[in-house]
C-alpha atoms as a PDB file:
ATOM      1  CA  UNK A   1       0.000   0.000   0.000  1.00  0.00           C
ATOM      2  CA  UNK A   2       1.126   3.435  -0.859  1.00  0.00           C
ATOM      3  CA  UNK A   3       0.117   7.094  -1.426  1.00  0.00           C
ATOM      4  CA  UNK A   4      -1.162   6.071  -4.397  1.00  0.00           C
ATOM      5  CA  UNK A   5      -4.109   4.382  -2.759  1.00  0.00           C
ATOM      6  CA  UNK A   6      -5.058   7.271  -0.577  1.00  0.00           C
ATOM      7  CA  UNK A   7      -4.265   9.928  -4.092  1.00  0.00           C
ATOM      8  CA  UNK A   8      -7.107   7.957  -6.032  1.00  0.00           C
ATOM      9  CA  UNK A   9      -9.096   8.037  -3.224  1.00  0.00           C
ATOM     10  CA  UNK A  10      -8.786  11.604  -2.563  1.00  0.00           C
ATOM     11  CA  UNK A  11      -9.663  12.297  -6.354  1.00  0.00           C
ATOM     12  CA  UNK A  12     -12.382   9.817  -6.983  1.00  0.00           C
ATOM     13  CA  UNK A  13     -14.245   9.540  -3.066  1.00  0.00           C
ATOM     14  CA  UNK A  14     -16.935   8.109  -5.342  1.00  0.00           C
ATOM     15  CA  UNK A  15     -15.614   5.165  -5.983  1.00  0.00           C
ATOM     16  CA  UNK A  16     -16.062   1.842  -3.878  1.00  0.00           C
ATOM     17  CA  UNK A  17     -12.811   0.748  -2.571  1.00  0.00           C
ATOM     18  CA  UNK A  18     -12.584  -2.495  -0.811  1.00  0.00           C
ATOM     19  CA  UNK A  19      -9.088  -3.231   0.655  1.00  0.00           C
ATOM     20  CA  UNK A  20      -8.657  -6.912   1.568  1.00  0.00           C
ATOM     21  CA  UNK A  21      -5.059  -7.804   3.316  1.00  0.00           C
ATOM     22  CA  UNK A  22      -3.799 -11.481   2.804  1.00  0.00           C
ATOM     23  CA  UNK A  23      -2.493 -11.772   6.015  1.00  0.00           C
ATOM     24  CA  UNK A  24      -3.632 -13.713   8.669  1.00  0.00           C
ATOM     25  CA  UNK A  25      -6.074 -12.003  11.773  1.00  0.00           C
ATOM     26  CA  UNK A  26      -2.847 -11.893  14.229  1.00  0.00           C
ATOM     27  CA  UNK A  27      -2.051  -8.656  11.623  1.00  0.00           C
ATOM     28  CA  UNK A  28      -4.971  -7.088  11.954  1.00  0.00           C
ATOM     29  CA  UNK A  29      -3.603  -4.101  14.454  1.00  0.00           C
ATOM     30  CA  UNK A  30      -0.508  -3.414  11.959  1.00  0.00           C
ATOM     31  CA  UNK A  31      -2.908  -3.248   8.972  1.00  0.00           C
ATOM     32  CA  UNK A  32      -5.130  -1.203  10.684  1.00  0.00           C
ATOM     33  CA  UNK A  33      -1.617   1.129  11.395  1.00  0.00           C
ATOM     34  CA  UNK A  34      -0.954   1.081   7.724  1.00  0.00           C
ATOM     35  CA  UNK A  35      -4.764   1.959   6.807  1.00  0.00           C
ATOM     36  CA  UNK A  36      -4.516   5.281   9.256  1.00  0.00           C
ATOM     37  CA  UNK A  37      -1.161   6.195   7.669  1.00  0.00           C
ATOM     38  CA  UNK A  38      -2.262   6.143   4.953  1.00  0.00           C
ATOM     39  CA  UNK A  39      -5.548   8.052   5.608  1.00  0.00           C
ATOM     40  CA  UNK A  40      -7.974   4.923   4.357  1.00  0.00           C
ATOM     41  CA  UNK A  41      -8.759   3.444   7.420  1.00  0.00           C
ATOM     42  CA  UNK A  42     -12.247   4.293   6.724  1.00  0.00           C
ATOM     43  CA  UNK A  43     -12.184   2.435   3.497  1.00  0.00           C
ATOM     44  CA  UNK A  44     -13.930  -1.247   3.755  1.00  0.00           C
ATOM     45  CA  UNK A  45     -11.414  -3.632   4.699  1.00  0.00           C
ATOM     46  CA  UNK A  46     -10.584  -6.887   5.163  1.00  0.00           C
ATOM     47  CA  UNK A  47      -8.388  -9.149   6.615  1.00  0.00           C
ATOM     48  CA  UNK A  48      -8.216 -13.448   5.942  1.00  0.00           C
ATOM     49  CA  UNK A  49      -9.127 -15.771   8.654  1.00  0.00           C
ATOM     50  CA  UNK A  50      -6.329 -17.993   9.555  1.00  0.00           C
ATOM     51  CA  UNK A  51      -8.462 -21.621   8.469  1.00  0.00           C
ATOM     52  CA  UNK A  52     -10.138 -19.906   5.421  1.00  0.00           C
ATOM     53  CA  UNK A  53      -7.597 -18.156   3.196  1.00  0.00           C
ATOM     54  CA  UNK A  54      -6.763 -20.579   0.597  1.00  0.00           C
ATOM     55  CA  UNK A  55     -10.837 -20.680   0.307  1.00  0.00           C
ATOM     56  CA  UNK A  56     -11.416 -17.236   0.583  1.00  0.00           C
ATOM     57  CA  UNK A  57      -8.597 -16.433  -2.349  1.00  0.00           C
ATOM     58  CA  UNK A  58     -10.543 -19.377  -4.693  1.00  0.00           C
ATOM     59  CA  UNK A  59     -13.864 -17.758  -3.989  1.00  0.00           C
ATOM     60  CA  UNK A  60     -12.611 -14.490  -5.482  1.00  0.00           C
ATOM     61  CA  UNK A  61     -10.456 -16.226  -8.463  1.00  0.00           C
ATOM     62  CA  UNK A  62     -10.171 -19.603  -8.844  1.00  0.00           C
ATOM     63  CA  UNK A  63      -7.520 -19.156 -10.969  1.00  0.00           C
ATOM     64  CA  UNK A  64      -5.479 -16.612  -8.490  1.00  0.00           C
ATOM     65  CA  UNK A  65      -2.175 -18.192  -7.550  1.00  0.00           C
ATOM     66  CA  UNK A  66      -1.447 -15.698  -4.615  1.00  0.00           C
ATOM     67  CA  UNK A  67       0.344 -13.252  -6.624  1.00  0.00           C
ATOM     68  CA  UNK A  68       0.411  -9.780  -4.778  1.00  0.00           C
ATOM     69  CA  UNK A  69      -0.776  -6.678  -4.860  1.00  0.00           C
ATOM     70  CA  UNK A  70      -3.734  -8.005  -7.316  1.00  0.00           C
ATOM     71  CA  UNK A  71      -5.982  -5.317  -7.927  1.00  0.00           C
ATOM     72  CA  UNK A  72     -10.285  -5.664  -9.539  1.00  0.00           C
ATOM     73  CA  UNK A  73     -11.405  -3.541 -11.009  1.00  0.00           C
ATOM     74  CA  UNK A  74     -15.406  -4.054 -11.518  1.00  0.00           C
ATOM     75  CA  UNK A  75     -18.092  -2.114 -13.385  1.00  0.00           C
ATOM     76  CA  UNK A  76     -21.260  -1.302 -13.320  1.00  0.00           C
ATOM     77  CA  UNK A  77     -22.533  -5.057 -14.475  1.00  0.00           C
ATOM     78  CA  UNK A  78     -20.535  -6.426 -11.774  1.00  0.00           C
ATOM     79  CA  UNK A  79     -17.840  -7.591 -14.836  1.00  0.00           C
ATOM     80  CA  UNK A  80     -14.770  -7.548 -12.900  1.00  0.00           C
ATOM     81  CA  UNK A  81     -11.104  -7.341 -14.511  1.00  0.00           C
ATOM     82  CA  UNK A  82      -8.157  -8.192 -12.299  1.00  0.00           C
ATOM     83  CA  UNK A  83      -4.286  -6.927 -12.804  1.00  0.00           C
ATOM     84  CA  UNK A  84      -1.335  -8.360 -10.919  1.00  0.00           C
ATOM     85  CA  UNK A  85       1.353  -6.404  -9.384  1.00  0.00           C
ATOM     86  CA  UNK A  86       1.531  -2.874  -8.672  1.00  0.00           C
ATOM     87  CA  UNK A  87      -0.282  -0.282 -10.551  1.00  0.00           C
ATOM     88  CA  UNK A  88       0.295   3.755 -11.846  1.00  0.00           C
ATOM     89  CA  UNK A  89      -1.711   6.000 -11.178  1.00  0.00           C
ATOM     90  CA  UNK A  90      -1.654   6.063 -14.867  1.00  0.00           C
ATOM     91  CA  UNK A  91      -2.722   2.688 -15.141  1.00  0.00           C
ATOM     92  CA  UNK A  92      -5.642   3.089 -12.610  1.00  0.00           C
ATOM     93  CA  UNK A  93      -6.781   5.803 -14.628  1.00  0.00           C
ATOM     94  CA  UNK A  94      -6.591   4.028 -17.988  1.00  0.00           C
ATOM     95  CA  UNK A  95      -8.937   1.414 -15.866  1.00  0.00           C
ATOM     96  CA  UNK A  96     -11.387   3.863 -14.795  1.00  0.00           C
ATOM     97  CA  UNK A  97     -11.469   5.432 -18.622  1.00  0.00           C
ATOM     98  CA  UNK A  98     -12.812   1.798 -19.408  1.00  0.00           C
ATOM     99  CA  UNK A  99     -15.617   1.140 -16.782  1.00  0.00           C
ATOM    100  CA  UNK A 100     -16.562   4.660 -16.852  1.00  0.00           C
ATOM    101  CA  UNK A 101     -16.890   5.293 -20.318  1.00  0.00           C
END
């Protein structure tokens, strides 16, 4: 997570943002540090259960390998695009051109 995150934010507060942490719930007080920091702690988040996160990461992709950051980007049908590593502003943009247009 960087300023990037919180820029977007800033810029777009219309836009759902969901942050979900693959860590396990014993991280939950450092990623809730990191949110604050980074001024999105009021953003939904989410952290995996210990027992459930190989589930939890087939329920959203059953083809998702664990490759982090992954970032989805959905529209407005709920068609959802996903991009591994770590994004540009730039390229969040370019996304946003495509759902929004």
């Amino acid at each position: 997570m960087d300023e990037q995150h919180s820029s977007i934010h800033q810029q777009r507060p219309e836009l759902k943002i969901v942050m979900l942490a693959d860590d396990d719930l014993s991280a939950s007080e450092q990623i809730q540090q990191i949110l604050k920091q980074h001024q999105l702690a009021e953003l939904e988040n989410w952290v995996f259960p210990d027992e459930n996160a190989q589930k939890l990461r087939s329920e959203i992709n059953p083809r998702w390998v664990g490759e982090l950051p992954i970032t989805y980007f959905s529209d407005a049908a709920h068609q959802r695009n996903g991009v591994s590593g770590i994004l540009s502003e730039q390229d969040c943009n370019t996304m946003f051109a495509k759902i929004f247009k």
